[in-house]
Protein backbone atom coordinates (compact mmCIF):
# COMPACT_ATOMS: atom_id res chain seq x y z
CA UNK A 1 136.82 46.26 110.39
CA UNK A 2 133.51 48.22 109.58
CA UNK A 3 134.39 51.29 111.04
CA UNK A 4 137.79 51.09 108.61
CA UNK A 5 135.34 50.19 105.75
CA UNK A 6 133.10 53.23 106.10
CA UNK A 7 136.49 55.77 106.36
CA UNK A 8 137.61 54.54 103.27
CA UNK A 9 134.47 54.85 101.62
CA UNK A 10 134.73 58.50 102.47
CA UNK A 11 138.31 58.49 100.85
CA UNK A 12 137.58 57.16 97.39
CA UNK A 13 133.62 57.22 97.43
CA UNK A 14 131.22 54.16 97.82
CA UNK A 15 131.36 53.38 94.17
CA UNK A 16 134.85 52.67 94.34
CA UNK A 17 134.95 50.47 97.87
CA UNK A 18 134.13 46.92 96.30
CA UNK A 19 133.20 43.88 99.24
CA UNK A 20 130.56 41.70 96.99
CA UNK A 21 129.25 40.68 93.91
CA UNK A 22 131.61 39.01 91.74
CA UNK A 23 135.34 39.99 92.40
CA UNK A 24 136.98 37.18 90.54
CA UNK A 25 139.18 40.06 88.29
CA UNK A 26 140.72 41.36 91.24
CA UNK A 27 140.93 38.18 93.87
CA UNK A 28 141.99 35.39 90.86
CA UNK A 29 145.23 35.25 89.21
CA UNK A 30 145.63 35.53 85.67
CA UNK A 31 146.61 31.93 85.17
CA UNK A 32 143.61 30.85 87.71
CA UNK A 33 145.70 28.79 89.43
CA UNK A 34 144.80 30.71 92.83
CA UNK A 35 141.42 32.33 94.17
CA UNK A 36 141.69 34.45 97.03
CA UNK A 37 139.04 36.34 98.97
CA UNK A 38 139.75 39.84 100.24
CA UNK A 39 137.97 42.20 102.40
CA UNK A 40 137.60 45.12 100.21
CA UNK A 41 138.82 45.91 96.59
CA UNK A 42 139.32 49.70 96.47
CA UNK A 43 139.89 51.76 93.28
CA UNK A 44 141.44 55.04 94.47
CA UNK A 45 141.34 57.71 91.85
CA UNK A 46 144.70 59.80 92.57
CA UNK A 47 147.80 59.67 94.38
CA UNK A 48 146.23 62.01 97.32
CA UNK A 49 143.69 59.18 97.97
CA UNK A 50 146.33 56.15 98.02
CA UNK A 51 148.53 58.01 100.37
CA UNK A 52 145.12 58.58 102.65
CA UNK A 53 143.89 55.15 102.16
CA UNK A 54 147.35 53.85 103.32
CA UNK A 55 147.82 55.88 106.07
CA UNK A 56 144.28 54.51 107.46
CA UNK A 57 145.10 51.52 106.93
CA UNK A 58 148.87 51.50 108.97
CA UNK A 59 147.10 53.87 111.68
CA UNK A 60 143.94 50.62 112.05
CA UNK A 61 146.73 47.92 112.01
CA UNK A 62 148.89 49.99 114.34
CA UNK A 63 145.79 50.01 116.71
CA UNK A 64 144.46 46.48 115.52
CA UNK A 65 148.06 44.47 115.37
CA UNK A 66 146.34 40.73 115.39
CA UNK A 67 143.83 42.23 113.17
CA UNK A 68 145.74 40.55 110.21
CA UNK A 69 145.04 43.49 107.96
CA UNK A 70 147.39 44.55 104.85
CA UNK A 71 147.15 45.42 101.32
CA UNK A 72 147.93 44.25 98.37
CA UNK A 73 148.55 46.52 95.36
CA UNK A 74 147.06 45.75 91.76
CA UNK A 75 147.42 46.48 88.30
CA UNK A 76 146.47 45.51 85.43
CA UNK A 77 146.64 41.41 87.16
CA UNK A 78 148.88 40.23 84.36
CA UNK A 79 151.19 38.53 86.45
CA UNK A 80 152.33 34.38 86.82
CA UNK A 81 153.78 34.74 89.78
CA UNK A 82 150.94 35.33 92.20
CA UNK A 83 152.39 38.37 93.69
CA UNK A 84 148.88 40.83 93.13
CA UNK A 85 146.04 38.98 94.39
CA UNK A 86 145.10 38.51 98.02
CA UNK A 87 145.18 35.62 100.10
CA UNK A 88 142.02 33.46 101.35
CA UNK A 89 141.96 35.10 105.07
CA UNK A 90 139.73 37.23 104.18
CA UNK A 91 141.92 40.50 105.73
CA UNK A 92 143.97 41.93 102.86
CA UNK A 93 142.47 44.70 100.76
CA UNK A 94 143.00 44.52 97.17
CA UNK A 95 144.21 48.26 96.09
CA UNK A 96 143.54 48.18 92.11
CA UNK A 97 145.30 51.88 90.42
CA UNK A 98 143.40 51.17 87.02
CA UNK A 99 141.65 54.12 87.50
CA UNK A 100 144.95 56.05 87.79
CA UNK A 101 145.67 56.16 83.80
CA UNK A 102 146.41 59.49 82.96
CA UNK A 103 149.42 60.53 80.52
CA UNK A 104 150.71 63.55 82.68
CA UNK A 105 153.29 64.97 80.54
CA UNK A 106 155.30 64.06 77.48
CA UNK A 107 158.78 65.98 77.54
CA UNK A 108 160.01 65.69 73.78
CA UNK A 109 163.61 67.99 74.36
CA UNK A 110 164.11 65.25 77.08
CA UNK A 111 162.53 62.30 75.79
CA UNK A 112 160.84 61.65 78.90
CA UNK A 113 156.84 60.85 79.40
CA UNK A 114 155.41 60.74 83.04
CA UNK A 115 152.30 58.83 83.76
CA UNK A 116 149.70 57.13 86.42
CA UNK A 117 150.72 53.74 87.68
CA UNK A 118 147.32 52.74 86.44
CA UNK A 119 148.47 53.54 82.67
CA UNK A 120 148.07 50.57 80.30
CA UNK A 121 151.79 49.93 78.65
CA UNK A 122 149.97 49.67 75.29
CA UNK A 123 148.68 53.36 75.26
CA UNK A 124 152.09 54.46 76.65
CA UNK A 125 153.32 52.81 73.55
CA UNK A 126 150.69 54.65 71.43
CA UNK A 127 150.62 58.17 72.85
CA UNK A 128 154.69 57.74 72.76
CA UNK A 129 154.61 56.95 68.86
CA UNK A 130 151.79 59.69 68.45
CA UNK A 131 154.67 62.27 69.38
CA UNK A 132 156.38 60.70 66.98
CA UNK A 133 158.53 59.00 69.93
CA UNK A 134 158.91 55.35 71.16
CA UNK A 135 158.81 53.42 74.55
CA UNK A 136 160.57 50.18 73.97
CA UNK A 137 158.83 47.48 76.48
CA UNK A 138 157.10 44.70 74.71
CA UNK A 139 155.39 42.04 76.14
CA UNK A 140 152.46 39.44 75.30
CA UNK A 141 150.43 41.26 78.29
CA UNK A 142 150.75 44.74 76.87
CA UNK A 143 147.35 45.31 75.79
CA UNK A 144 146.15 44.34 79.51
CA UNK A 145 149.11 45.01 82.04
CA UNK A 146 149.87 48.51 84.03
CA UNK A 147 153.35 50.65 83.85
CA UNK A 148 153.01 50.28 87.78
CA UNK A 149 152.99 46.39 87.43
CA UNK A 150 156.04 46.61 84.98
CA UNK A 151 157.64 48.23 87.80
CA UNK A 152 156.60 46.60 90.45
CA UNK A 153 158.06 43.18 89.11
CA UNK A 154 160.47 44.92 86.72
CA UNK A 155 159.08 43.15 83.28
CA UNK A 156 161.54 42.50 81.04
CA UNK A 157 159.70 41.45 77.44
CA UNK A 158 161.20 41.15 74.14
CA UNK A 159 163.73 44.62 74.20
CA UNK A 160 165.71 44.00 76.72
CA UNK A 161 168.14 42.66 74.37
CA UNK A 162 168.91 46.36 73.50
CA UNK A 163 166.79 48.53 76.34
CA UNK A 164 167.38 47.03 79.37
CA UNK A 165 164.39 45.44 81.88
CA UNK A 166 161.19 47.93 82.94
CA UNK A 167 164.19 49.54 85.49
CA UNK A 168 166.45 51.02 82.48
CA UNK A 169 163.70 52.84 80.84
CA UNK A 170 162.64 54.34 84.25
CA UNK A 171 164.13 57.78 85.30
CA UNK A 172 161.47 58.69 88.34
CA UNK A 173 158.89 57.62 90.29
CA UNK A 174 156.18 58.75 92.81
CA UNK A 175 155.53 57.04 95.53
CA UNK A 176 153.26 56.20 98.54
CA UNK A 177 155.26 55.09 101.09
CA UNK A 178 153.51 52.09 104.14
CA UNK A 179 153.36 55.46 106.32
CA UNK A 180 151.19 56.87 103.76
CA UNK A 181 153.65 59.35 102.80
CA UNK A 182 154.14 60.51 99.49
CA UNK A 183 158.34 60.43 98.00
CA UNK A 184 157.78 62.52 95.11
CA UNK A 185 160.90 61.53 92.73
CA UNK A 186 159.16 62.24 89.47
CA UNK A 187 162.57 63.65 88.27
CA UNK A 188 163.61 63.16 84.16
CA UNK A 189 167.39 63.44 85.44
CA UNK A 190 169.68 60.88 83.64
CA UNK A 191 172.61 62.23 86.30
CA UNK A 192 171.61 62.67 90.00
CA UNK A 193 174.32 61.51 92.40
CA UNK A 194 172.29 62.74 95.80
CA UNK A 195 172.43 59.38 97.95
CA UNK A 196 170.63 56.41 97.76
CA UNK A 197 169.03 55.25 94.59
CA UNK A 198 165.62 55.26 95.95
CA UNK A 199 163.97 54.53 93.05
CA UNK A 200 165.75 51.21 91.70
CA UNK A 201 164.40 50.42 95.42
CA UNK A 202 161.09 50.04 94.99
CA UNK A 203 161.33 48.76 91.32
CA UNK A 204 161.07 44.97 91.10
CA UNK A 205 159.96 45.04 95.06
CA UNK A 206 156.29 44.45 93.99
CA UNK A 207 154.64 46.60 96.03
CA UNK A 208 156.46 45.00 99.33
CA UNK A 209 157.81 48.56 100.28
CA UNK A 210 155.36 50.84 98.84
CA UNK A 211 153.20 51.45 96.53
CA UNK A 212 154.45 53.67 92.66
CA UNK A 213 151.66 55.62 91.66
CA UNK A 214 153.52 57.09 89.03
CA UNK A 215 156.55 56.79 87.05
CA UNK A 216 158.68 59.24 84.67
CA UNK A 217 159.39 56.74 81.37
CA UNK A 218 162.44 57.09 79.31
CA UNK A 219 161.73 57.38 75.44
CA UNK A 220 163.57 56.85 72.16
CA UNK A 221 163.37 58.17 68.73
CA UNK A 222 161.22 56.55 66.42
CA UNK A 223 163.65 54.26 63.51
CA UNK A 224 163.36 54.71 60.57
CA UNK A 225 163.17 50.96 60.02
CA UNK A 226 161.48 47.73 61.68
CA UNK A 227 162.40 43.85 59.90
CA UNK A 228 161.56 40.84 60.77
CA UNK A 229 162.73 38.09 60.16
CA UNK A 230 162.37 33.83 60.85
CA UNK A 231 165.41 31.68 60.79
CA UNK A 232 165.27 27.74 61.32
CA UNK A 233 168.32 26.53 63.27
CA UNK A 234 169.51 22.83 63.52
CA UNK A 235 170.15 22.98 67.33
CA UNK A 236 170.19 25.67 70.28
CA UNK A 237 173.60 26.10 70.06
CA UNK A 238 173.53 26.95 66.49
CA UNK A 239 171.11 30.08 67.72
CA UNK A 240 173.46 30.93 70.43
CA UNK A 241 176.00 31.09 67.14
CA UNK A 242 173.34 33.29 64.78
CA UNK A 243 173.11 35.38 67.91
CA UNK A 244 176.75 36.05 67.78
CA UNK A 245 176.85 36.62 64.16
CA UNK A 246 173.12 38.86 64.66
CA UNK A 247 175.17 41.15 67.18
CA UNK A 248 178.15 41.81 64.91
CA UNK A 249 175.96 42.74 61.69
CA UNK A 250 173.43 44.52 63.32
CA UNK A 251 175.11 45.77 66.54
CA UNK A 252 173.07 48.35 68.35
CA UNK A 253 170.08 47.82 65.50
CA UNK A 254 169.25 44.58 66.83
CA UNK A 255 166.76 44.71 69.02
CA UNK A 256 164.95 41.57 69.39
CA UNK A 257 166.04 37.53 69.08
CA UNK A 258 163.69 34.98 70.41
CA UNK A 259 164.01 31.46 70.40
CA UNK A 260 161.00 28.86 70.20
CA UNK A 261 161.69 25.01 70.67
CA UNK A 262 159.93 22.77 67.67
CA UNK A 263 156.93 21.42 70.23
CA UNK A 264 156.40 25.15 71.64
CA UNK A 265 155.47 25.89 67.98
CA UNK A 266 153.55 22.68 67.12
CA UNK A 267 151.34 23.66 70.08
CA UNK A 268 150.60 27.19 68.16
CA UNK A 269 149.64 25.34 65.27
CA UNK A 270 147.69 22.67 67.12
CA UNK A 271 145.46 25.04 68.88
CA UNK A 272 145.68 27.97 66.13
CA UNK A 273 145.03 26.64 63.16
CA UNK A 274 144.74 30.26 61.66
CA UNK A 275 148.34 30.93 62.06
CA UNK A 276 150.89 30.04 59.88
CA UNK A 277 153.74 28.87 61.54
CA UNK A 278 156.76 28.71 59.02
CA UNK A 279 159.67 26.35 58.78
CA UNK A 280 159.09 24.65 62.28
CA UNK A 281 158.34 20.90 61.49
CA UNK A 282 161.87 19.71 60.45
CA UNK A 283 164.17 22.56 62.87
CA UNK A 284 164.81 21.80 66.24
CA UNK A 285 164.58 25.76 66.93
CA UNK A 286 163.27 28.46 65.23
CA UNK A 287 164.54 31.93 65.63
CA UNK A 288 162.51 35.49 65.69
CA UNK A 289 164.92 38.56 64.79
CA UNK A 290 164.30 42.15 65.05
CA UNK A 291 166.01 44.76 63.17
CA UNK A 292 165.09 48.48 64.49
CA UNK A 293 167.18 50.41 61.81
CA UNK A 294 168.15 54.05 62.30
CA UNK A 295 169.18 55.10 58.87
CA UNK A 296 166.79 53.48 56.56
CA UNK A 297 164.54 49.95 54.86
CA UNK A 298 166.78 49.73 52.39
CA UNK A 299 169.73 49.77 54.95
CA UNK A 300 167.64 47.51 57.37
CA UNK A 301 167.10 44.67 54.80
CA UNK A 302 170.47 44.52 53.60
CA UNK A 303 171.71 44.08 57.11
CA UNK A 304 169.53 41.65 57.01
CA UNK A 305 170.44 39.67 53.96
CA UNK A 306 173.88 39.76 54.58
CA UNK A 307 173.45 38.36 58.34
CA UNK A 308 171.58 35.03 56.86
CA UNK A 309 173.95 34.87 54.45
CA UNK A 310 176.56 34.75 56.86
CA UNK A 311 174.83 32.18 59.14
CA UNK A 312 173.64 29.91 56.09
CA UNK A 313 176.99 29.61 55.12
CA UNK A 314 178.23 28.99 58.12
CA UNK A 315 175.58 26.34 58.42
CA UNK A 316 173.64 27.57 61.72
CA UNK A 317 170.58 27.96 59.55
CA UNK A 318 169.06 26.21 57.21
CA UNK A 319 166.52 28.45 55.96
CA UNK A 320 165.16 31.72 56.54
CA UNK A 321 162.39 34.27 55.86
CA UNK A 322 162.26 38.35 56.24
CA UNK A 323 158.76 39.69 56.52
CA UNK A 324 158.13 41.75 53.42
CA UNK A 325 155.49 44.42 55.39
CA UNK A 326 153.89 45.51 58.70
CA UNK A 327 151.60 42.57 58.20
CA UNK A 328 153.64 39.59 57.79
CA UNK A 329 155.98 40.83 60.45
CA UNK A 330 152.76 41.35 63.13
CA UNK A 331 152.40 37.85 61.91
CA UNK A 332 155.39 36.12 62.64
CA UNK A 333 155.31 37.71 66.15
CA UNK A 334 151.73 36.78 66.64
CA UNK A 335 152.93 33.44 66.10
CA UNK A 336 155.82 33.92 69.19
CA UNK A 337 153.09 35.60 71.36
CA UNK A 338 150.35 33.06 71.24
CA UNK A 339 152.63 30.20 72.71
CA UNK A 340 151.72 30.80 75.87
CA UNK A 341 147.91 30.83 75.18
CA UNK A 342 148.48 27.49 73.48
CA UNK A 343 149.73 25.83 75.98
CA UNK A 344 147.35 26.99 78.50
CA UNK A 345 144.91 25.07 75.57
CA UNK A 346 146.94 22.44 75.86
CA UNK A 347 146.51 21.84 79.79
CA UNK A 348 147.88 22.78 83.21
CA UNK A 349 151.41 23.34 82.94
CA UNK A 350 154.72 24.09 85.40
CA UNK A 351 156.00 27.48 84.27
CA UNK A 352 159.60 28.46 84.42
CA UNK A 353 160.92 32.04 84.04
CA UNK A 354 164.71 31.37 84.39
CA UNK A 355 168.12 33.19 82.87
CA UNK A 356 171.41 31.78 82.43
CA UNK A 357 174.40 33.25 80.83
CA UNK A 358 173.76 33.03 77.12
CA UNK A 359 177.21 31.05 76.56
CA UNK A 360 175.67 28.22 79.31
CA UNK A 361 171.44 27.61 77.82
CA UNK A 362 172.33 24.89 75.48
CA UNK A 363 173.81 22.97 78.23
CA UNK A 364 171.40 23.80 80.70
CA UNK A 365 168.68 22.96 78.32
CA UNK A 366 170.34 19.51 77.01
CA UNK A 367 171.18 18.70 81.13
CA UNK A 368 167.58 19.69 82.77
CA UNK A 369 165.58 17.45 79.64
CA UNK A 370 167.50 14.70 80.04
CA UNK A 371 166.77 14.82 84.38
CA UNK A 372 163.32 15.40 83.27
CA UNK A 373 162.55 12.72 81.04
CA UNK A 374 164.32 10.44 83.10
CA UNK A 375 162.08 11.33 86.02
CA UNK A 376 158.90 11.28 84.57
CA UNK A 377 159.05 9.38 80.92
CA UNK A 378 157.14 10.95 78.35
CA UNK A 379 157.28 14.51 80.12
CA UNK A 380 156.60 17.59 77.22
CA UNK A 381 159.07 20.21 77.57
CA UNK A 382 158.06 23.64 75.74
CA UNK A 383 160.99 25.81 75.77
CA UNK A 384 160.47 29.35 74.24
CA UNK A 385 162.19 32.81 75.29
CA UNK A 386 164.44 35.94 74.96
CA UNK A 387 167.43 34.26 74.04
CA UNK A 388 169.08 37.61 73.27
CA UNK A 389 169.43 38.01 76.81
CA UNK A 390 169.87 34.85 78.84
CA UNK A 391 165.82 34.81 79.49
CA UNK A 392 164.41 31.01 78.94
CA UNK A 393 160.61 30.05 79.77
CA UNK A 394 161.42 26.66 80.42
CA UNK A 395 157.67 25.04 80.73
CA UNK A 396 157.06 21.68 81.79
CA UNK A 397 153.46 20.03 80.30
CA UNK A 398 152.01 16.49 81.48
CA UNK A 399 153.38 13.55 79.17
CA UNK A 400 150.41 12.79 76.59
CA UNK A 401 147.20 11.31 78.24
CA UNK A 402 147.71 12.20 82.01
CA UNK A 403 145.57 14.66 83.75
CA UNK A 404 146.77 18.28 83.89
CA UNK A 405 145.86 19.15 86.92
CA UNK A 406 146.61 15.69 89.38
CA UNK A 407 150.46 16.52 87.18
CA UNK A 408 150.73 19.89 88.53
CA UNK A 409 149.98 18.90 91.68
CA UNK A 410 152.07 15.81 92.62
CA UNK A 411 154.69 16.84 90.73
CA UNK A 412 155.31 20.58 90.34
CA UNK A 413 157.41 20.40 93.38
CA UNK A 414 159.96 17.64 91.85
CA UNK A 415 159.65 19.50 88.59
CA UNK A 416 160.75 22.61 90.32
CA UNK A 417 163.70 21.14 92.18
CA UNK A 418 164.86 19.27 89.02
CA UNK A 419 164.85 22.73 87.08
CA UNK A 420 166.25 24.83 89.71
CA UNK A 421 168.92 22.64 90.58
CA UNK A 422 169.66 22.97 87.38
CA UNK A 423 169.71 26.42 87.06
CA UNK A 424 172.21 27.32 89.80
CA UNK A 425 174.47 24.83 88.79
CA UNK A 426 174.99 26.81 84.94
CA UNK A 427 175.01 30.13 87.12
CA UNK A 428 171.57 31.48 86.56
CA UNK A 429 168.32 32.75 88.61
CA UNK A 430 165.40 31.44 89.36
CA UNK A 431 163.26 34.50 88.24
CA UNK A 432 164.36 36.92 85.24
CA UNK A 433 161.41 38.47 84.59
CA UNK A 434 157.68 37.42 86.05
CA UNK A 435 159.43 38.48 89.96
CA UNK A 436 159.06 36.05 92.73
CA UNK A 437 155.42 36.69 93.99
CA UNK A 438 153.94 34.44 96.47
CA UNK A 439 154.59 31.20 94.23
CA UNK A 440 158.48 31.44 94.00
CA UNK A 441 159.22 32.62 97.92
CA UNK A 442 159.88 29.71 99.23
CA UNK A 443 162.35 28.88 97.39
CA UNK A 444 164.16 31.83 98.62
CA UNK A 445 165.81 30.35 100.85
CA UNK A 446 167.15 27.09 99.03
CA UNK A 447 168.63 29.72 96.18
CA UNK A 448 169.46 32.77 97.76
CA UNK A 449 172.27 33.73 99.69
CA UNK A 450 171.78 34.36 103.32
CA UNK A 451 173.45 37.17 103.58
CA UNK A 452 171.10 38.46 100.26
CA UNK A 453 167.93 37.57 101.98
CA UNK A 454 169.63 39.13 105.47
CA UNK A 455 169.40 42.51 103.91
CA UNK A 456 166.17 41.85 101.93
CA UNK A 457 164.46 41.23 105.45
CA UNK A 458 166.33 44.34 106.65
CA UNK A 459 165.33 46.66 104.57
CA UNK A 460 161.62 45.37 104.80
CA UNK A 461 161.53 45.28 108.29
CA UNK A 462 162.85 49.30 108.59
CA UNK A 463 160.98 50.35 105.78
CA UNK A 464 157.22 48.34 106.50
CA UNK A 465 157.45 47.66 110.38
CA UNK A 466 154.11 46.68 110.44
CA UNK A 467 154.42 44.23 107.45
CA UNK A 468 151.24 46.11 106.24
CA UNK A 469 152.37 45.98 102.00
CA UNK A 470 151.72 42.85 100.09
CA UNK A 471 152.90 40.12 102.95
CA UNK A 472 154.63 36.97 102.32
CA UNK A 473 155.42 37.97 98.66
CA UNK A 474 159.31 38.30 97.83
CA UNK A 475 160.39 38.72 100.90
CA UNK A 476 160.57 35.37 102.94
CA UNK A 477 158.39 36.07 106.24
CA UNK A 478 160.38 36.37 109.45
């Protein structure tokens, strides 16, 4: 493959064609649970050298067809699902778009912003507030992670409640198609009725049909108002009851309700002794609300008040706290976000990214714990997640004093059927948020329909005949 090498080396320049040294932040996923090897990481600078680095690649493995070659699109390598990093054959080529960060318009009249794929979500954020504007997607990753890997897996985060996944603040997208042909759909229409919906194609396909190399971002006004505030609730159906009572006091204002399980938060504390985590050793749940007011503070807190009144009288919580500035509010959510890096401190863990309707988690949660700890006594369960809309990371650690890692791997499989069992009997999915990657496509076939994955092959097979974009991810091979 030397003589594909040295073209694309002409393409994006020698700097930017990577095949030693150390490539660990490319070829490892962020969790580090896999370490692949690829033949080339390339960096391409612009759309015009993607679509010419594609097309040389689909015209070699046309050529070359047991050559084994495809490519595997990268951003910013946030994801848990092991969808962005290459194999260990040695023939995929890693095609990283970090270079491709530029902010190429901001549309005010039409609240629109259109970036590079390569664009980190956090400086979308920023350059979105700088025009006095917002861009609602929040997640733990956002200082780190890519618009074109929101896309790609559709990232969901702690708006959705309100906004809608990564595809309902999308209006357009350019992309490079496995041809190496370039579907300009950059358009800031919120109406366009003029055939397929092209675009809500390739979102959540992670990279499996093409590759976005830039998207045109929906944006908001700024409110006037942002509260916090941090409930403790007896039980998870007494959140599923707040959350009721949240949505009729704050309606369209409330934009955020996550729900952390009593050992998720004694792990923050455990392994961030910094933090303050409030009113989590005697509830069995604590709550995180968000109040993104239109009108005014004053207006936002006495929402508020009047919501935890409600609830406290009608005994769902039993105490409750509303951040009193920017500070303490960054703090309680500091507190939500570092779960996840305090388990990882904890040990090897089985991750879940499941949904369920909201009126069905407290019985999925009470059915799957009891399975769980009568399969394997002493099992930790850290539950945590975007309660507001059906979204549960259901993590399973090793029961105290067992190794991580010989837990992950004799039981991850049992653990998995156990929880996904589970969560098609109370009418859910297996993936709401992280996408299926390499590490959930296999279980395709077990949980989705066969007529679904019929049509998912389909549309793969006319679309990438070659199978040259991000193999065996999603898509259950053929």
């Amino acid at each position: 493959m030397q003589s594909l090498l040295r073209e694309l080396e002409a393409i994006v320049g020698n700097a930017h064609v990577l095949t030693d040294g150390d490539l660990r932040a490319w070829t490892q996923d962020w969790r580090k649970r896999t370490h692949g090897k690829a033949l080339a990481v390339l960096r391409p600078g612009n759309t015009d050298e993607v679509a010419r680095v594609v097309k040389a690649c689909a015209k070699f493995r046309a050529e070359h067809p047991a050559c084994g070659l495809s490519l595997v699109p990268q951003g910013g390598n946030t994801g848990l699902v092991v969808g962005s990093t290459p194999d260990d054959s040695g023939r995929q080529i890693v095609l990283s778009l970090q270079r491709m960060n530029a902010v190429r318009g901001v549309d005010g009249a039409n609240l629109t912003m259109t970036v590079d794929a390569g664009c980190i979500l956090q400086a979308v954020q920023e350059r979105a507030q700088a025009e006095g504007l917002w861009y609602p997607l929040s997640l733990a990753a956002e200082g780190t992670c890519t618009i074109g890997g929101n896309l790609g897996t559709n990232a969901g985060g702690t708006q959705v409640l309100r906004f809608g996944n990564a595809r309902e603040l999308c209006l357009g997208l350019e992309v490079v198609t496995p041809q190496g042909d370039v579907w300009e759909g950059l358009s800031g229409l919120r109406k366009d009725n003029t055939g397929y919906d092209l675009k809500n194609l390739y979102i959540g396909a992670e990279g499996t049909l093409g590759i976005i190399t830039a998207a045109t971002l929906k944006l908001y006004p700024l409110p006037k108002a942002q509260l916090t505030a941090w409930a403790a609730v007896t039980s998870l159906e007494a959140a599923v009851t707040l959350l009721g009572l949240a949505q009729q006091h704050l309606s369209a204002s409330l934009t955020g309700f996550e729900v952390m399980g009593q050992f998720a938060l004694a792990l923050v504390a455990k392994h961030f002794a910094t933090l303050r985590v409030p009113l989590y050793e005697h509830s069995a749940f604590c709550v995180l609300l968000e109040n993104a007011d239109a009108e005014s503070e004053a207006h936002a807190r006495q929402q508020f008040e009047g919501l935890l009144e409600a609830a406290m009288a009608q005994g769902c919580v039993t105490n409750a706290v509303v951040a009193g500035s920017l500070a303490q509010a960054q703090a309680l959510w500091q507190v939500r976000e570092s779960i996840p890096l305090a388990q990882a401190q904890e040990g090897l863990n089985i991750k879940h990214d499941i949904s369920v309707p909201v009126s069905a988690m407290a019985a999925f949660v009470k059915a799957t714990d009891a399975q769980l700890a009568q399969a394997i006594p002493g099992v930790r369960l850290v539950n945590f997640g975007h309660l507001g809309d059906g979204n549960l990371h259901y993590n399973v650690q090793a029961p105290n004093g067992h190794d991580a890692a010989a837990f992950l791997r004799e039981q991850e499989p049992r653990v998995n059927q156990i929880v996904f069992d589970s969560v098609m009997a109370h009418g859910g999915s297996i993936s709401a948020e992280h996408g299926i990657g390499s590490l959930k496509v296999g279980h395709l076939a077990h949980y989705k329909s066969p007529v679904a994955l019929g049509t998912m092959r389909a549309i793969k097979q006319a679309l990438d005949p070659l199978n040259l974009m991000n193999p065996g991810r999603v898509v259950p091979e053929w």
